[in-house]
N, C-alpha and C. Protein backbone atom coordinates (compact mmCIF):
# COMPACT_ATOMS: atom_id res chain seq x y z
N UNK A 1 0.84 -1.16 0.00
CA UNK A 1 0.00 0.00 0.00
C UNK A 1 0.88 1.23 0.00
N UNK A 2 0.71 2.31 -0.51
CA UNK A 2 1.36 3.56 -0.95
C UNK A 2 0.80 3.92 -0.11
N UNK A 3 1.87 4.59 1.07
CA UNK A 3 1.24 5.19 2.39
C UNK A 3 0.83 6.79 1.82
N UNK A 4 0.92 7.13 0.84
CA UNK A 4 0.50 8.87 0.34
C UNK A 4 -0.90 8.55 0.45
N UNK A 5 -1.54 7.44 0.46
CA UNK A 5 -2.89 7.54 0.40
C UNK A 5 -3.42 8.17 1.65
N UNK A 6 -2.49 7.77 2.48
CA UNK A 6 -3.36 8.12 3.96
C UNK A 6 -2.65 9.82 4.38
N UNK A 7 -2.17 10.38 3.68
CA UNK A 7 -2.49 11.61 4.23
C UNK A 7 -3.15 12.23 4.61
N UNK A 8 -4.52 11.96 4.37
CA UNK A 8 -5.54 12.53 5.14
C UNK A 8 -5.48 11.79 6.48
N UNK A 9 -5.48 10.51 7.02
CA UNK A 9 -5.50 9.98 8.12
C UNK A 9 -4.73 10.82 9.03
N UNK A 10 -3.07 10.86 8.41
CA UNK A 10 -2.40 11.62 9.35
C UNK A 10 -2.38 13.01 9.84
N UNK A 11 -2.96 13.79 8.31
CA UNK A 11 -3.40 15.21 9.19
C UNK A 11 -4.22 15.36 9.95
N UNK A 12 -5.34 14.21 9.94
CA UNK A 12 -6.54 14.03 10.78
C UNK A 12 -5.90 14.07 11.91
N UNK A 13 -5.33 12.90 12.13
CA UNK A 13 -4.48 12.63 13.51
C UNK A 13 -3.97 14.13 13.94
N UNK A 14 -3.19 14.30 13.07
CA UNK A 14 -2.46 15.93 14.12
C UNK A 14 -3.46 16.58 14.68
N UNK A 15 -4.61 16.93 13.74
CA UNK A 15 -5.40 17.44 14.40
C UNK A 15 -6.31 17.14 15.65
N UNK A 16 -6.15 15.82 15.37
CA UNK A 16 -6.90 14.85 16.87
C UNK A 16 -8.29 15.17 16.11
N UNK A 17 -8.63 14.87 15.13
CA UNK A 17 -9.82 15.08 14.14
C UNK A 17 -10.03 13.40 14.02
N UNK A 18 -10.57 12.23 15.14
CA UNK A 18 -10.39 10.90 14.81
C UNK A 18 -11.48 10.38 13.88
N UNK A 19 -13.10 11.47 13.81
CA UNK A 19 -13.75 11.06 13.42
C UNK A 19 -13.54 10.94 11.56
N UNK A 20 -12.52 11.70 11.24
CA UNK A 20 -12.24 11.83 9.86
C UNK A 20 -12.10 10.54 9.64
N UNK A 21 -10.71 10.04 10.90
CA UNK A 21 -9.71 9.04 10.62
C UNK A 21 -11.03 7.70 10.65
N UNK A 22 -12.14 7.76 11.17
CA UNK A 22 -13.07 6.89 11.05
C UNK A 22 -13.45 6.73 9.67
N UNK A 23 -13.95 8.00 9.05
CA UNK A 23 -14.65 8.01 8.00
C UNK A 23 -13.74 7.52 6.46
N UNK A 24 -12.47 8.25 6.64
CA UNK A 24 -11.41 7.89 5.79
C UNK A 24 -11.12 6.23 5.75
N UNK A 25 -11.44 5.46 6.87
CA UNK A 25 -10.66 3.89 6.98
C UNK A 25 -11.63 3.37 6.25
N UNK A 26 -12.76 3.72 6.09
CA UNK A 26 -13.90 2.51 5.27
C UNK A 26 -14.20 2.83 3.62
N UNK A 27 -13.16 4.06 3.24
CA UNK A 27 -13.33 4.23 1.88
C UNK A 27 -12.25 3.22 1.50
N UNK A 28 -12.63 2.78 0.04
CA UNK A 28 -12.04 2.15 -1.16
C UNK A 28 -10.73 2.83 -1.50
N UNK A 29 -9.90 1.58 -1.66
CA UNK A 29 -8.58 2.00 -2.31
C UNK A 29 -8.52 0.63 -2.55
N UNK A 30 -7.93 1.35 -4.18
CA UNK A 30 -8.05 0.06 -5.06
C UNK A 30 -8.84 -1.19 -5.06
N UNK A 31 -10.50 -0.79 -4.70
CA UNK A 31 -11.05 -1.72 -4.69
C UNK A 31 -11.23 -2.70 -3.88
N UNK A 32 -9.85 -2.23 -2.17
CA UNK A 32 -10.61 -3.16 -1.09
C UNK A 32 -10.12 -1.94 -0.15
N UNK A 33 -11.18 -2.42 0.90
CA UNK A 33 -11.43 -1.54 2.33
C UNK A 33 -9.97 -2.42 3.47
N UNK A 34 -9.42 -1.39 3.69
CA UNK A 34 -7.90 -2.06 4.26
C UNK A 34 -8.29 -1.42 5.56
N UNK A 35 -9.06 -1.58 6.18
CA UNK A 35 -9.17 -0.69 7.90
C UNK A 35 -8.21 -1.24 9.00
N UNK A 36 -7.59 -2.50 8.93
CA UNK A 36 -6.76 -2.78 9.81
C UNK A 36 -5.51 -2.12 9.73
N UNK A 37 -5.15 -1.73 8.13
CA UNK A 37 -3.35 -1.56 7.70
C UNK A 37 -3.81 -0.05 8.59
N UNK A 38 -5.24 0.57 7.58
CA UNK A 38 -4.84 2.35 8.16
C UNK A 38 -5.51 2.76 9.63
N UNK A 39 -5.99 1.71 10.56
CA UNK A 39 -5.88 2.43 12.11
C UNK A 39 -4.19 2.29 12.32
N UNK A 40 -3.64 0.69 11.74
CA UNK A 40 -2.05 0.10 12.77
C UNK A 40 -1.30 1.62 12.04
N UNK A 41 -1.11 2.03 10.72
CA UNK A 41 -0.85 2.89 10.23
C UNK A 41 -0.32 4.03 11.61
N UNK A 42 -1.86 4.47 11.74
CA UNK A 42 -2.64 6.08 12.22
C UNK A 42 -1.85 5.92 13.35
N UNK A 43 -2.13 4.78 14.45
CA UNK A 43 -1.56 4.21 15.42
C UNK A 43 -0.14 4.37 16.01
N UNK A 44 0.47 3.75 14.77
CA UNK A 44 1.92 4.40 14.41
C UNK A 44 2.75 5.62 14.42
N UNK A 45 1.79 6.43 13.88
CA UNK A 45 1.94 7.52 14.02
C UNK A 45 2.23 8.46 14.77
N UNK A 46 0.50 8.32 15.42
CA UNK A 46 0.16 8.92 16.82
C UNK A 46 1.16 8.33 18.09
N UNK A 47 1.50 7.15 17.95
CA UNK A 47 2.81 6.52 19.23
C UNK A 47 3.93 6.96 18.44
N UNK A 48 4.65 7.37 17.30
CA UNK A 48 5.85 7.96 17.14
C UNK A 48 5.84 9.83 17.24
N UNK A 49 4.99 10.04 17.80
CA UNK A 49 4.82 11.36 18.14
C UNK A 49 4.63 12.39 17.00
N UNK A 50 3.48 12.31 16.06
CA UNK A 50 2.95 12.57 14.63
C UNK A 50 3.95 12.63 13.73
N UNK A 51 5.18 11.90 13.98
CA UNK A 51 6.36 11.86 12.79
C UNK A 51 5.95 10.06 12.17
N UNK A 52 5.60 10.75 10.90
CA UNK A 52 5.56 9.30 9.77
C UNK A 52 6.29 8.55 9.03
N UNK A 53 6.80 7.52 9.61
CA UNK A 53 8.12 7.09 9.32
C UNK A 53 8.32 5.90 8.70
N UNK A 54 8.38 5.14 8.06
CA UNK A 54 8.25 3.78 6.94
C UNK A 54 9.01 2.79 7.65
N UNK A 55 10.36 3.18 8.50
CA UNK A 55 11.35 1.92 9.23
C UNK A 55 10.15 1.73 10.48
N UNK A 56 9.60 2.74 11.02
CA UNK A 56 8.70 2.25 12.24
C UNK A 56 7.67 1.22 11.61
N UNK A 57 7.07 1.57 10.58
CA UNK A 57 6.34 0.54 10.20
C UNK A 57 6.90 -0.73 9.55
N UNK A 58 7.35 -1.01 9.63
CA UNK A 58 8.57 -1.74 8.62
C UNK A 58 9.15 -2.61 9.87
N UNK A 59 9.34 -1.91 10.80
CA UNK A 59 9.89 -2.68 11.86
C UNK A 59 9.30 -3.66 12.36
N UNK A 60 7.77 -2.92 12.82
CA UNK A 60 6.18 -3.72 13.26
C UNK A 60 5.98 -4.97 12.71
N UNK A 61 6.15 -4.90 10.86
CA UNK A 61 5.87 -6.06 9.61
C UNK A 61 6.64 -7.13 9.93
N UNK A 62 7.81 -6.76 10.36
CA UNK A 62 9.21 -7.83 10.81
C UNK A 62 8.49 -8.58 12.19
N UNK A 63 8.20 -7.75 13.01
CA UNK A 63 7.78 -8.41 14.64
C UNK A 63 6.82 -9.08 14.35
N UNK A 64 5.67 -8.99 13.45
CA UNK A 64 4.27 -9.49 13.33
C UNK A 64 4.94 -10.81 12.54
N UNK A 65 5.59 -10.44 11.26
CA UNK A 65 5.77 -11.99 11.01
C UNK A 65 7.01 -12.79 12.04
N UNK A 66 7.88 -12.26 12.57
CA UNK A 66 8.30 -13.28 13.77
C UNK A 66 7.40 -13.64 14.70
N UNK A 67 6.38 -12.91 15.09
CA UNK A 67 5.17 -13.69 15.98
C UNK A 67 4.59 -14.85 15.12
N UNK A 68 4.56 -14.92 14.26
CA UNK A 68 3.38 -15.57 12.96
C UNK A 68 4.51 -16.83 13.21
N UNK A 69 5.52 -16.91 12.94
CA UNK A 69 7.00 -18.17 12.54
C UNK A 69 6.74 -18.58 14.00
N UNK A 70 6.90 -17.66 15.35
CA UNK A 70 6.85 -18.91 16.95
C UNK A 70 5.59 -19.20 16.87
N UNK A 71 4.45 -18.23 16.70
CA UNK A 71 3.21 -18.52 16.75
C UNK A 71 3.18 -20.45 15.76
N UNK A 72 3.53 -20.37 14.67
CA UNK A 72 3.43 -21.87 14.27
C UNK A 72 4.52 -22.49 14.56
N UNK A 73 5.33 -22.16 14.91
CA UNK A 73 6.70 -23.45 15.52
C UNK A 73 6.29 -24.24 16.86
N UNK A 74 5.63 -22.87 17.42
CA UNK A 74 5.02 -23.46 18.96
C UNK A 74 4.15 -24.19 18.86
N UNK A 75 2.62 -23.84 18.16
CA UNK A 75 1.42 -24.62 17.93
C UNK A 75 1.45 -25.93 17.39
N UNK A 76 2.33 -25.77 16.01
CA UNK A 76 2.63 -26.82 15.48
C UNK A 76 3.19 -27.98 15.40
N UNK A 77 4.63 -27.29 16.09
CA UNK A 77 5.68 -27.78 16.84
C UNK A 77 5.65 -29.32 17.46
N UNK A 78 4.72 -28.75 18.27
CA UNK A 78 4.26 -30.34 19.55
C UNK A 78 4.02 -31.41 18.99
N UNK A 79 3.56 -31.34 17.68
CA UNK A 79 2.80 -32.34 16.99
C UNK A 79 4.12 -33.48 16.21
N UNK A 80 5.57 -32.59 16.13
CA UNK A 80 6.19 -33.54 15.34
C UNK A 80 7.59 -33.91 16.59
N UNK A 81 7.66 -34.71 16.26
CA UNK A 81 8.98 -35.55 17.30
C UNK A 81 10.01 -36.18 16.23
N UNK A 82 11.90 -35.91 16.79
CA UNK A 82 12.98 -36.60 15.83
C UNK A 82 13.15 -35.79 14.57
N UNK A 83 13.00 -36.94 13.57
CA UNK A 83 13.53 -36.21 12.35
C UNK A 83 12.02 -35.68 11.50
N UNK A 84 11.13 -35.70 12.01
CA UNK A 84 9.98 -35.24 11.52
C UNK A 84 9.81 -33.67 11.58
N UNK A 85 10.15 -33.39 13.21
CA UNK A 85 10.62 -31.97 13.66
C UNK A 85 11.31 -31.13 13.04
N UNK A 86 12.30 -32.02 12.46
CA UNK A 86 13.50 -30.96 11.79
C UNK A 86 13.03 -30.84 10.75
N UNK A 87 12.65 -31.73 10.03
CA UNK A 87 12.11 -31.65 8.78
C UNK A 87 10.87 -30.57 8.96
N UNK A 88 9.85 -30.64 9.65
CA UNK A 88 9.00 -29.27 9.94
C UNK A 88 9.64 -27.91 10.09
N UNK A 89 10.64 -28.17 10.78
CA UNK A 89 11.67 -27.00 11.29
C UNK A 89 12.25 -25.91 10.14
N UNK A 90 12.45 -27.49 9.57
CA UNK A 90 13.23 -26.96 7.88
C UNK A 90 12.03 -26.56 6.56
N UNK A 91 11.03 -26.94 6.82
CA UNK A 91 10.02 -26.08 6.28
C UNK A 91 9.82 -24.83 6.58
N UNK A 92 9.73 -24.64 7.68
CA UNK A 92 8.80 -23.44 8.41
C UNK A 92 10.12 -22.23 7.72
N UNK A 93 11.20 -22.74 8.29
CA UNK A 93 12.53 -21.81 7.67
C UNK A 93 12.90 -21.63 6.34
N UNK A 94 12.26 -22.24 5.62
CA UNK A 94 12.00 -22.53 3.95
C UNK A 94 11.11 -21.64 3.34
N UNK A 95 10.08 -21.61 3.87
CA UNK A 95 8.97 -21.10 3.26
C UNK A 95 8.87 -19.78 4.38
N UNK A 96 8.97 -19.24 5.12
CA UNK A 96 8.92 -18.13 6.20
C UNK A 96 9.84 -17.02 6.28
N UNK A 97 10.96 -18.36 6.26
CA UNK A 97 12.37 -17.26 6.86
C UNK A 97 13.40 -16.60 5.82
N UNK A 98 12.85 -17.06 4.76
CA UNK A 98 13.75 -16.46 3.42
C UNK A 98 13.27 -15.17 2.94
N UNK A 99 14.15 -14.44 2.44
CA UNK A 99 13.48 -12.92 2.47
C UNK A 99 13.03 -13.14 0.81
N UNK A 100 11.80 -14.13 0.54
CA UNK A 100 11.37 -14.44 -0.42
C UNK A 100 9.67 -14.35 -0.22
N UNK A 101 9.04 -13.41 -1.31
CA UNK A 101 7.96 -13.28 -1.16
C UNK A 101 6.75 -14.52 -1.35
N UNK A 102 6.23 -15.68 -1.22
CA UNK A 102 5.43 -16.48 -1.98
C UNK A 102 5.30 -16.08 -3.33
N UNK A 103 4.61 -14.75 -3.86
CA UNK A 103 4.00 -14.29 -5.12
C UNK A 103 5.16 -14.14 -6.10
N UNK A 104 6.50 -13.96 -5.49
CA UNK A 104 7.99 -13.95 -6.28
C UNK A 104 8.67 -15.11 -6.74
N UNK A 105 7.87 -16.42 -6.07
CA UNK A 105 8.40 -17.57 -6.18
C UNK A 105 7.96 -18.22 -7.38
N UNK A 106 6.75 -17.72 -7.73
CA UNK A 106 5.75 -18.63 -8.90
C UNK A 106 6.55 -18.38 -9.86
């Protein structure tokens, strides 16, 4: 997502204008309603002290998918024992941990 879209979100924000930032999250861009990316966005923002910054968000994308990799190593995890494990292990690090997109792979 091209964060220029949400300039309105963020001047909203400076202004502490949230009801904009309401009205702005449920319009169309490109044809889908993204309300989770532009509150974590707004969010962002407003906790980096109204400076809009791409590594802060960027940083978040990194933590969320390392939660996502223990989140299934842990859940999943239990289920394999020996060389089954590693072999899961060596999936999860295959398909997760490579700075390879799925959609880049086809």
């Amino acid at each position: 997502m091209d964060s220029f879209s949400e300039v309105h979100d963020y001047k909203a924000a400076a202004e502490n204008n949230y009801g904009a930032i309401w009205q702005h999250a449920f319009q169309l861009h490109n044809e889908h309603r993204i309300v989770l990316t532009r509150w974590t966005n707004v969010g962002l923002f407003v906790l980096n002290q109204g400076k809009w910054d791409l590594l802060v968000e960027a940083c978040l994308n990194a933590i969320l998918a390392g939660l996502v990799v223990a989140a299934l190593f842990a859940g999943l995890g239990r289920y394999f024992e020996g060389l089954r494990f590693v072999f899961f292990a060596f999936l999860l690090l295959l398909s997760l941990g490579l700075p390879l997109a799925c959609e880049n792979i086809l």
